[in-house]
Protein backbone atom coordinates (compact mmCIF):
# COMPACT_ATOMS: atom_id res chain seq x y z
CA UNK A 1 81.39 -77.73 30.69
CA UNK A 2 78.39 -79.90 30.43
CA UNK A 3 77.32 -80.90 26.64
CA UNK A 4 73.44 -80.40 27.21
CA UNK A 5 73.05 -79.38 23.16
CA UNK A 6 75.02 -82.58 21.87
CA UNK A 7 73.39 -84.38 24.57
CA UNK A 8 69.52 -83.47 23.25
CA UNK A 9 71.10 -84.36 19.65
CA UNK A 10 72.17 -87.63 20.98
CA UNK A 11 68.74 -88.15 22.66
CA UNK A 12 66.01 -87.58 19.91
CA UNK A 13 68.77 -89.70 18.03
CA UNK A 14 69.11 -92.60 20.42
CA UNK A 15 65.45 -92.53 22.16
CA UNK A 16 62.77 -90.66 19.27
CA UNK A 17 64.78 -92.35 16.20
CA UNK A 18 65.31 -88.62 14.85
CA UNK A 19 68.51 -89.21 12.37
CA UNK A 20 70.96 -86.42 11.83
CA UNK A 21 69.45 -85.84 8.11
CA UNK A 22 65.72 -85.32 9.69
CA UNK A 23 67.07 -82.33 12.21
CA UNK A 24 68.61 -80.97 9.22
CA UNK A 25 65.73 -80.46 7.16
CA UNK A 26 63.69 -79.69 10.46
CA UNK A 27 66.18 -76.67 10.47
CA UNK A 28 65.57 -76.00 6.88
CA UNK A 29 69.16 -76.89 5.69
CA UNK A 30 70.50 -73.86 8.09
CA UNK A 31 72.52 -76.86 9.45
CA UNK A 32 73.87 -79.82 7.64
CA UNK A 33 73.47 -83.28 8.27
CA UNK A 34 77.26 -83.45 8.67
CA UNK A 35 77.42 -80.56 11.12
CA UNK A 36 74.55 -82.42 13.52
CA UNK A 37 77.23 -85.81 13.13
CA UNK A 38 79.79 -83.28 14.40
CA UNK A 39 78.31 -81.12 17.02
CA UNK A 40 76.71 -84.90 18.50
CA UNK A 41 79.96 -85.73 19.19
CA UNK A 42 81.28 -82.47 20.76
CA UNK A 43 83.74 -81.84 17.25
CA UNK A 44 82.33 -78.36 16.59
CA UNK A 45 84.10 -75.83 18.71
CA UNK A 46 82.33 -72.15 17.60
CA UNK A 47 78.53 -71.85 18.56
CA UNK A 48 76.10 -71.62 16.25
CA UNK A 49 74.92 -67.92 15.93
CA UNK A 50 71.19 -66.74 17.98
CA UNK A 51 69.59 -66.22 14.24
CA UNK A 52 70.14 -69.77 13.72
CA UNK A 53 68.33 -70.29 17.27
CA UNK A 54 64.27 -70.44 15.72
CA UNK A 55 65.34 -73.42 13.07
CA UNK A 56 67.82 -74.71 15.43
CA UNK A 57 64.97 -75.09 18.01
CA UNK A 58 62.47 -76.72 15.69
CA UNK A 59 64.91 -79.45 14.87
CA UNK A 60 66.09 -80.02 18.61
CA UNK A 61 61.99 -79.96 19.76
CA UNK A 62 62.49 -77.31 22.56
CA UNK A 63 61.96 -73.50 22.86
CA UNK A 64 63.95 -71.21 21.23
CA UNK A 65 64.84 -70.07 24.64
CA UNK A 66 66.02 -73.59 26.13
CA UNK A 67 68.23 -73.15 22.88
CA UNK A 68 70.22 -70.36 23.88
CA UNK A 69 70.27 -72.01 27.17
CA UNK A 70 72.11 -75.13 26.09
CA UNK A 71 74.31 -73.03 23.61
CA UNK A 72 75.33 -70.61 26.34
CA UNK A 73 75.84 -73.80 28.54
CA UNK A 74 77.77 -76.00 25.76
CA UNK A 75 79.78 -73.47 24.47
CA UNK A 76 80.40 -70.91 27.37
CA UNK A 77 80.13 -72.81 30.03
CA UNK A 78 77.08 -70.78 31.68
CA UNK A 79 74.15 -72.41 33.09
CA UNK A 80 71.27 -71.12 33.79
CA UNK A 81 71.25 -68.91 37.17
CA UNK A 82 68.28 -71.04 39.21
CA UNK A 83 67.86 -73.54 41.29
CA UNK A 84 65.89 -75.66 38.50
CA UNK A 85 67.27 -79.32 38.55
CA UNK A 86 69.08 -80.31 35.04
CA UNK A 87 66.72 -82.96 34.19
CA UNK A 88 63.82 -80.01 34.66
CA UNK A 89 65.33 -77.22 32.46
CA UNK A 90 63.60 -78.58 29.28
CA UNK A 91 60.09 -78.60 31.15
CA UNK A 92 60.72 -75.22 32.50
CA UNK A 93 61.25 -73.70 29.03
CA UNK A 94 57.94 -75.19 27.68
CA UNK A 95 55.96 -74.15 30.76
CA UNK A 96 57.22 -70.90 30.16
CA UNK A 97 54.33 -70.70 26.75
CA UNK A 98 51.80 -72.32 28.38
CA UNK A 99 48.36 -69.95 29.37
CA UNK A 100 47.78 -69.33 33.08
CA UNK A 101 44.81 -70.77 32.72
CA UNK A 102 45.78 -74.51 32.08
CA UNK A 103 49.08 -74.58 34.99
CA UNK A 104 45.92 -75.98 37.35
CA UNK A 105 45.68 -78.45 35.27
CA UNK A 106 49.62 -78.96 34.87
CA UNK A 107 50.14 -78.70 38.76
CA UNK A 108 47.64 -81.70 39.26
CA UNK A 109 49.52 -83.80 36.27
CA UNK A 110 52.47 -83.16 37.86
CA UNK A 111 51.14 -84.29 41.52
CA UNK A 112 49.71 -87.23 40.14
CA UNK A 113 53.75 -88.18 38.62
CA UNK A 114 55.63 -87.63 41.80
CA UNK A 115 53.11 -89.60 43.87
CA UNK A 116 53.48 -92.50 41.10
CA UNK A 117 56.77 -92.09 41.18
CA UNK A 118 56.75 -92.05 45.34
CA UNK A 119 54.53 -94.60 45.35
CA UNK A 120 56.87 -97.12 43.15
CA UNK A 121 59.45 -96.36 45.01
CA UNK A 122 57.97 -97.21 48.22
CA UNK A 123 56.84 -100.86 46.50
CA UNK A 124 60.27 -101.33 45.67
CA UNK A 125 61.36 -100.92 49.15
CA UNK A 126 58.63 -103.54 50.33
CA UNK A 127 58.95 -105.77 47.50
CA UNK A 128 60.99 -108.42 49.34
CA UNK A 129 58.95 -108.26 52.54
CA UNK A 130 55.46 -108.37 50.20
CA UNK A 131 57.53 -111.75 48.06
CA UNK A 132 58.11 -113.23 51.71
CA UNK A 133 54.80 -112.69 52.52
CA UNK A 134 52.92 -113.65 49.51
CA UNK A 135 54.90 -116.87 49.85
CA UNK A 136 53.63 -117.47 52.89
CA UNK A 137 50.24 -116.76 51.89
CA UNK A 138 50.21 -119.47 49.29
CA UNK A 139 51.11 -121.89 51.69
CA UNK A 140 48.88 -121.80 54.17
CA UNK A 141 45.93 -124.05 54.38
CA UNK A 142 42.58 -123.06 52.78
CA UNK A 143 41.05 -122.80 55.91
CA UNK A 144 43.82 -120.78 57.46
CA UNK A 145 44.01 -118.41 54.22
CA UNK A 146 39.98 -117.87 54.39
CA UNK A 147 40.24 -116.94 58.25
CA UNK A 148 43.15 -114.29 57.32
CA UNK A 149 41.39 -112.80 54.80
CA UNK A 150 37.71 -112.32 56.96
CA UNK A 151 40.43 -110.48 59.53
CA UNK A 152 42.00 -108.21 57.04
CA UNK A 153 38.68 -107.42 55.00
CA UNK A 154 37.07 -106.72 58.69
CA UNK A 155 34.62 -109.68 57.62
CA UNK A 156 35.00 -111.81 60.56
CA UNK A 157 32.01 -111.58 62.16
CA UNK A 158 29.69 -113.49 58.71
């Protein structure tokens, strides 16, 4: 069974700074500080109850719904029944409140990350070749470097 709800604790702990006593009072008290120290490292073995899922949710800084998700996950060892990847489950359960209206807008941000994220990745595979090459470049001989450059910028002809 994967830990996905002691895993979020361990994440707003470990990457937002969020301590153990600030997800208990974002959970009004429902939860104690102790029982966050516990649950982080998998030592609770009963799931917390769905009325505790609003406060439980406000603490952990997803929907209610991804709650039940990761409880039903943690606990019971069901995950959801999609073909969503892991890593996209949290996004999916915010989308899920957002108006019609704005996904547009969403689809575009979205576009824009996975060509960044293309786009690095294809730099990355070029880096050495682009390091070879800039070497090269700032080697050559001034006049040699100005005739590349009139080639490349099509400027040849001035």
């Amino acid at each position: 069974m994967a830990n996905v709800f002691s895993e979020r604790i361990a994440h707003l702990n470990r990457n937002a700074g969020k301590t153990y006593q600030e997800m208990a009072v974002d959970c009004d008290f429902q939860r104690s500080v102790t029982w966050w120290n516990k649950v982080r490292w998998n030592e609770i073995k009963v799931p917390p109850e769905p009325g505790l899922y609003p406060h439980l949710a406000r603490a952990l800084e997803v929907p209610e719904r991804r709650v039940a998700e990761m409880v039903a996950e943690q606990w019971c060892g069901v995950t959801p029944n999609d073909s969503v990847p892991k890593h996209l489950r949290h996004l999916v359960a915010v989308l899920r409140g957002v108006d019609p209206d704005d996904l547009p807008v969403l689809v575009d941000l979205a576009q824009l990350l996975s060509e960044k994220r293309g786009t690095q990745r294809l730099l990355k595979a070029f880096e050495p070749r682009l390091n070879a090459e800039w070497d090269e470049w700032q080697n050559l001989p001034e006049d040699e470097l100005d005739e590349r450059i009139k080639r490349l910028t099509g400027s040849a002809d001035e």
